[in-house]
PDB file of N, CA and C in Angstrom:
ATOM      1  N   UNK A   1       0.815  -1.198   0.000  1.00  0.00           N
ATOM      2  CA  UNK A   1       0.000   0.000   0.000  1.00  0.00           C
ATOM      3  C   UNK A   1       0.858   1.262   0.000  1.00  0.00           C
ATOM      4  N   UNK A   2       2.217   1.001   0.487  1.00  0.00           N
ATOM      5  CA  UNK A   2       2.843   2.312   0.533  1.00  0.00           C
ATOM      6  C   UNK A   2       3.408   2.930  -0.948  1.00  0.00           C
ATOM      7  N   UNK A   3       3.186   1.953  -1.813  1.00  0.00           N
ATOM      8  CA  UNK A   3       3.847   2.324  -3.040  1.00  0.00           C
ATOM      9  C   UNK A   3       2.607   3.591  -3.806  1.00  0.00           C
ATOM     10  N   UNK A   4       1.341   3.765  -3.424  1.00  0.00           N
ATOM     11  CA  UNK A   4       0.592   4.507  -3.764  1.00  0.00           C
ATOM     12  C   UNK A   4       0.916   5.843  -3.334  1.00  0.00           C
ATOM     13  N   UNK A   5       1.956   5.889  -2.709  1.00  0.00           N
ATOM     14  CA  UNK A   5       2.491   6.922  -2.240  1.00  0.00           C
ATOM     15  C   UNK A   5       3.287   7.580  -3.108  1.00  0.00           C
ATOM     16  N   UNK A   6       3.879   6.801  -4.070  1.00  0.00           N
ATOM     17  CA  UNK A   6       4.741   7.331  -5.057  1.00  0.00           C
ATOM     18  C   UNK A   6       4.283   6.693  -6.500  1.00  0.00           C
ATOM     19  N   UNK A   7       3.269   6.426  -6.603  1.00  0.00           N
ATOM     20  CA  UNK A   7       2.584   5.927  -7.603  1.00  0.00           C
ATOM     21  C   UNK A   7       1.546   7.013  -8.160  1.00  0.00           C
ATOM     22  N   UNK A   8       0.882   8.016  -7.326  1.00  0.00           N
ATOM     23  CA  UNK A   8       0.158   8.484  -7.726  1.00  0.00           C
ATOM     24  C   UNK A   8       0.834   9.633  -7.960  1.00  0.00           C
ATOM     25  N   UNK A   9       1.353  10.065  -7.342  1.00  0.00           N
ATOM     26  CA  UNK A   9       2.119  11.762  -7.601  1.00  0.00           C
ATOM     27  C   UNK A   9       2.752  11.468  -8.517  1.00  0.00           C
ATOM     28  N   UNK A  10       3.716  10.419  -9.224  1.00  0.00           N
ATOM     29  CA  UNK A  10       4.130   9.763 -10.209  1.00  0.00           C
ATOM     30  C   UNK A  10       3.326   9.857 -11.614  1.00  0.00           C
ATOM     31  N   UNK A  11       2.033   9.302 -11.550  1.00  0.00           N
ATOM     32  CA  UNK A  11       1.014   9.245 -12.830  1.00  0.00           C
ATOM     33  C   UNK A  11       0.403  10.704 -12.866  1.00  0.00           C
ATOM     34  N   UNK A  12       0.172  11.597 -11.350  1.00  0.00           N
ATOM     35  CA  UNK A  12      -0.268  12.691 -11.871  1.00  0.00           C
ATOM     36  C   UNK A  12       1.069  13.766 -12.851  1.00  0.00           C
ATOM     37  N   UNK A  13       2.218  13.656 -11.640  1.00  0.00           N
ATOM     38  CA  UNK A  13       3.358  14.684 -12.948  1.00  0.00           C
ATOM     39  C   UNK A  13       3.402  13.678 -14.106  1.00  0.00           C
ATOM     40  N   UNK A  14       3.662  12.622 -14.898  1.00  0.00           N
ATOM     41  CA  UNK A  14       3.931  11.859 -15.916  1.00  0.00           C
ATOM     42  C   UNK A  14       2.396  12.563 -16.886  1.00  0.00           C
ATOM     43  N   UNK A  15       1.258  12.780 -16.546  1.00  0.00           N
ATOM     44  CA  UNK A  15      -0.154  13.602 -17.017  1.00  0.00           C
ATOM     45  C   UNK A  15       0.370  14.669 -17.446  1.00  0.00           C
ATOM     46  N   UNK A  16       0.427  15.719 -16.922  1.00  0.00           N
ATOM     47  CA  UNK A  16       1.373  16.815 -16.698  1.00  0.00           C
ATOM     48  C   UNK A  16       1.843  17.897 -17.652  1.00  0.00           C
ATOM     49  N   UNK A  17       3.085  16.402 -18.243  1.00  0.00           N
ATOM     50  CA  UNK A  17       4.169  16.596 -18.712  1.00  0.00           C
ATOM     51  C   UNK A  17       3.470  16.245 -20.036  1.00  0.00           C
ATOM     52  N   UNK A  18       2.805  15.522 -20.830  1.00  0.00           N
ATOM     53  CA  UNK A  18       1.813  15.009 -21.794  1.00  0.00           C
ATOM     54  C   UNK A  18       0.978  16.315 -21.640  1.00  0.00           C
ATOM     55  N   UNK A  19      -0.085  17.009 -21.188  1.00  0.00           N
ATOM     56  CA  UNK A  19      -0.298  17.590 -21.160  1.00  0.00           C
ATOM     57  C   UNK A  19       0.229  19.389 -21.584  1.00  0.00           C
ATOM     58  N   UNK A  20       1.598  19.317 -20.988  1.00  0.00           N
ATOM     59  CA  UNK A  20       2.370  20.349 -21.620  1.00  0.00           C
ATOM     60  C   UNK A  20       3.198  20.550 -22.815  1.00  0.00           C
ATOM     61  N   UNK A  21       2.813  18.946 -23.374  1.00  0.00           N
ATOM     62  CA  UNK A  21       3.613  18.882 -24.462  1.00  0.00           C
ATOM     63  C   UNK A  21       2.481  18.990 -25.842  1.00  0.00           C
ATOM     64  N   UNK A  22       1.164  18.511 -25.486  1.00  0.00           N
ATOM     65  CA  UNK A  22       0.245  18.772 -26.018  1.00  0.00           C
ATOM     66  C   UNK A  22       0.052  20.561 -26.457  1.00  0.00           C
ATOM     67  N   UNK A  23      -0.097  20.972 -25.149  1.00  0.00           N
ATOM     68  CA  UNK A  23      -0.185  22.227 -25.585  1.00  0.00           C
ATOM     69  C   UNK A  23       1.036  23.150 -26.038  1.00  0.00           C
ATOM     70  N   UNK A  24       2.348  23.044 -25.806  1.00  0.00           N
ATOM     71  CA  UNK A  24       3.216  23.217 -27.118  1.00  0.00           C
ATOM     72  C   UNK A  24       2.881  22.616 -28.811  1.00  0.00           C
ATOM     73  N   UNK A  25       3.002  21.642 -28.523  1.00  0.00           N
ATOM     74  CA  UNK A  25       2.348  21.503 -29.901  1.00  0.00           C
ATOM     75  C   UNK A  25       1.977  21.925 -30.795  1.00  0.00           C
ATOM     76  N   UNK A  26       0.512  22.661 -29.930  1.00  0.00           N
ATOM     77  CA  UNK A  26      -0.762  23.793 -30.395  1.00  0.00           C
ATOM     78  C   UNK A  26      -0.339  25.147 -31.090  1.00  0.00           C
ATOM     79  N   UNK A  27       0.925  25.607 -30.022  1.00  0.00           N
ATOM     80  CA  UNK A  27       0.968  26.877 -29.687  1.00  0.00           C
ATOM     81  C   UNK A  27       1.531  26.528 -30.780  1.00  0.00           C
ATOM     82  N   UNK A  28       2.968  25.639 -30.887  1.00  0.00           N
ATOM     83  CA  UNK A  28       3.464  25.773 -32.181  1.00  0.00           C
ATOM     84  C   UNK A  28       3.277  25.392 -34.142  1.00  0.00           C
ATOM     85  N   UNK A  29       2.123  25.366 -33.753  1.00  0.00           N
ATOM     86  CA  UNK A  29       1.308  25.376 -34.982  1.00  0.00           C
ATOM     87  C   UNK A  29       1.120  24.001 -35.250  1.00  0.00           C
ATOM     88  N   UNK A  30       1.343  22.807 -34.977  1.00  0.00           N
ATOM     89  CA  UNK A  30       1.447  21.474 -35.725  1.00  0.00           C
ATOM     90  C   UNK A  30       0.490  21.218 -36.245  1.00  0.00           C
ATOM     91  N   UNK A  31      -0.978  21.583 -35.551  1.00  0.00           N
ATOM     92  CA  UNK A  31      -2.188  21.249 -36.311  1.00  0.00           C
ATOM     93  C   UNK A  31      -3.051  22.144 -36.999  1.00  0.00           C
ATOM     94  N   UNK A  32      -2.059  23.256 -37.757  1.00  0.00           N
ATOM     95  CA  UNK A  32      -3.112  24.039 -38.348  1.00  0.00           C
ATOM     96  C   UNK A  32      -3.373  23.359 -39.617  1.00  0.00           C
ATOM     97  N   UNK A  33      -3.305  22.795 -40.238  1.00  0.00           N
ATOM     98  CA  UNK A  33      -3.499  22.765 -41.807  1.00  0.00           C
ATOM     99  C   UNK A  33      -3.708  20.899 -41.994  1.00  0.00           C
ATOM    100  N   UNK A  34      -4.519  20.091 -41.580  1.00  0.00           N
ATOM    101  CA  UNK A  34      -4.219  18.914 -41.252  1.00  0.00           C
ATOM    102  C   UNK A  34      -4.739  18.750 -42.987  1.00  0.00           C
ATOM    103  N   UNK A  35      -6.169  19.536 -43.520  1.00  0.00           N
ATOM    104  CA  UNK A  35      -6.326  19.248 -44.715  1.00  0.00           C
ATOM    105  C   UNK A  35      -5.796  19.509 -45.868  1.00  0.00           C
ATOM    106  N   UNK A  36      -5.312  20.624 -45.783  1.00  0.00           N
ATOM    107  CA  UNK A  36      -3.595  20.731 -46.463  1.00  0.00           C
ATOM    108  C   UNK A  36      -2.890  19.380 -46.488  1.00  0.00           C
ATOM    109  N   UNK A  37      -2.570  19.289 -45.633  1.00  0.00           N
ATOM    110  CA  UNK A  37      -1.576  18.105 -45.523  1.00  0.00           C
ATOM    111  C   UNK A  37      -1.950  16.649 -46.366  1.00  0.00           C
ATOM    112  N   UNK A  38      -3.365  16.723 -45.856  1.00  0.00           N
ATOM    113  CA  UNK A  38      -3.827  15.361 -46.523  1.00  0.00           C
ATOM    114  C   UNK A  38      -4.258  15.806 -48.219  1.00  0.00           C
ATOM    115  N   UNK A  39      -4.518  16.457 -48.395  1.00  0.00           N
ATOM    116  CA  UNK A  39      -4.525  16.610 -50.594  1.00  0.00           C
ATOM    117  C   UNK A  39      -2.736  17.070 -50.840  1.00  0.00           C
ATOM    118  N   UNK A  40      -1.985  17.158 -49.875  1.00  0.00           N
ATOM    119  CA  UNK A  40      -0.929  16.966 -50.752  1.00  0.00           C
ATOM    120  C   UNK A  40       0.460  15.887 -50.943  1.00  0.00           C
ATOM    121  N   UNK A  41      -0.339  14.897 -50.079  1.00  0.00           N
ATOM    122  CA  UNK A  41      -0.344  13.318 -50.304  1.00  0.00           C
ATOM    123  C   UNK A  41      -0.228  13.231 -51.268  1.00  0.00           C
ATOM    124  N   UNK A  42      -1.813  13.390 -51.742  1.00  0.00           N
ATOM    125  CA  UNK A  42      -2.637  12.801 -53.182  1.00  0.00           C
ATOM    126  C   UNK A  42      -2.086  13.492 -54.454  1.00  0.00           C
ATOM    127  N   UNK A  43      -1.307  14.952 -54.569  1.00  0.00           N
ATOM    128  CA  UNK A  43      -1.287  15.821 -55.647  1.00  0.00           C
ATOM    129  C   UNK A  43       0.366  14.714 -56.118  1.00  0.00           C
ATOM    130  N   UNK A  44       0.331  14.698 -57.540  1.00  0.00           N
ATOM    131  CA  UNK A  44       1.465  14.373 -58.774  1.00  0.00           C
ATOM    132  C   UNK A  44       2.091  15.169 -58.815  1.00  0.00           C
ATOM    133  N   UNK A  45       3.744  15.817 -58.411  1.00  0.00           N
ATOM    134  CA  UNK A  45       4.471  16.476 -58.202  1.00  0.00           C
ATOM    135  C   UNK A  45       5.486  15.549 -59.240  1.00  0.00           C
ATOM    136  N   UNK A  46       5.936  16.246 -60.417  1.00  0.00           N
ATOM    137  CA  UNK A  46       6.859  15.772 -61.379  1.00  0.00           C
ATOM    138  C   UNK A  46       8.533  15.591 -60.570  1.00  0.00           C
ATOM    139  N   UNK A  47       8.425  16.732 -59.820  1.00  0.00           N
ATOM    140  CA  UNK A  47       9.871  16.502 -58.897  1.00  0.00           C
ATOM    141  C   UNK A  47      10.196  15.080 -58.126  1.00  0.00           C
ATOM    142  N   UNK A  48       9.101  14.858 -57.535  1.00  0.00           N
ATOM    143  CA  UNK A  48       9.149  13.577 -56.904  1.00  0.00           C
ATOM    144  C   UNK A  48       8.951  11.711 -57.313  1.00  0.00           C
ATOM    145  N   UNK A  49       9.001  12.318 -58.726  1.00  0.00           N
ATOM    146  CA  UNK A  49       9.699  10.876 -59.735  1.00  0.00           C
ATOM    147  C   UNK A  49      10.849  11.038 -59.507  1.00  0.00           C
ATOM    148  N   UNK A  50      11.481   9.350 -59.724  1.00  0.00           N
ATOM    149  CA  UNK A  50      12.732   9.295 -60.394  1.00  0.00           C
ATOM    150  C   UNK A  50      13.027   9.308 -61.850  1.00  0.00           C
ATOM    151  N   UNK A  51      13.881   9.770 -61.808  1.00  0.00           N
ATOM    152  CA  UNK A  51      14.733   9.832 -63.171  1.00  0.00           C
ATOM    153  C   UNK A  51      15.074   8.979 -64.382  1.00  0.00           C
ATOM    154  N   UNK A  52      14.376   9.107 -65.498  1.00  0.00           N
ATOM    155  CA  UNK A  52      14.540   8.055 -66.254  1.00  0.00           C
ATOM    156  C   UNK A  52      15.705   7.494 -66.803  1.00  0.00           C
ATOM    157  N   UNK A  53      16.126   6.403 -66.729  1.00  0.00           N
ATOM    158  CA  UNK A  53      17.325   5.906 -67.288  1.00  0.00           C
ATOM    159  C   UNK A  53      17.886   5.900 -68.561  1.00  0.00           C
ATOM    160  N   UNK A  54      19.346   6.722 -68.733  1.00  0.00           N
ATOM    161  CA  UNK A  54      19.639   6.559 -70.275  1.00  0.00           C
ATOM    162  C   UNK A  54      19.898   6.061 -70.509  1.00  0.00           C
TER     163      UNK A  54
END
């Protein structure tokens, strides 16, 4: 039983720290443009072939 002693203050900072990393994240823009991101998956960019062989 005594390990709940350092078990819980444990899982609450380990929350925390997930929590503060979440909201960096935010601040730093990672999820502005998620649908951007996903049509330019899909778009044919000639740069990103390889090179045909002579």
């Amino acid at each position: 039983m005594n390990i709940l002693i350092f078990l819980a203050p444990a899982s609450v900072f380990l929350a925390l720290i997930g929590l503060a990393a979440f909201r960096w994240t935010l601040g730093a823009g990672q999820y502005d443009d998620p649908i951007g991101d996903a049509e330019r998956i899909l778009t044919i960019d000639p740069e990103d072939r390889p090179l045909p062989p002579d």
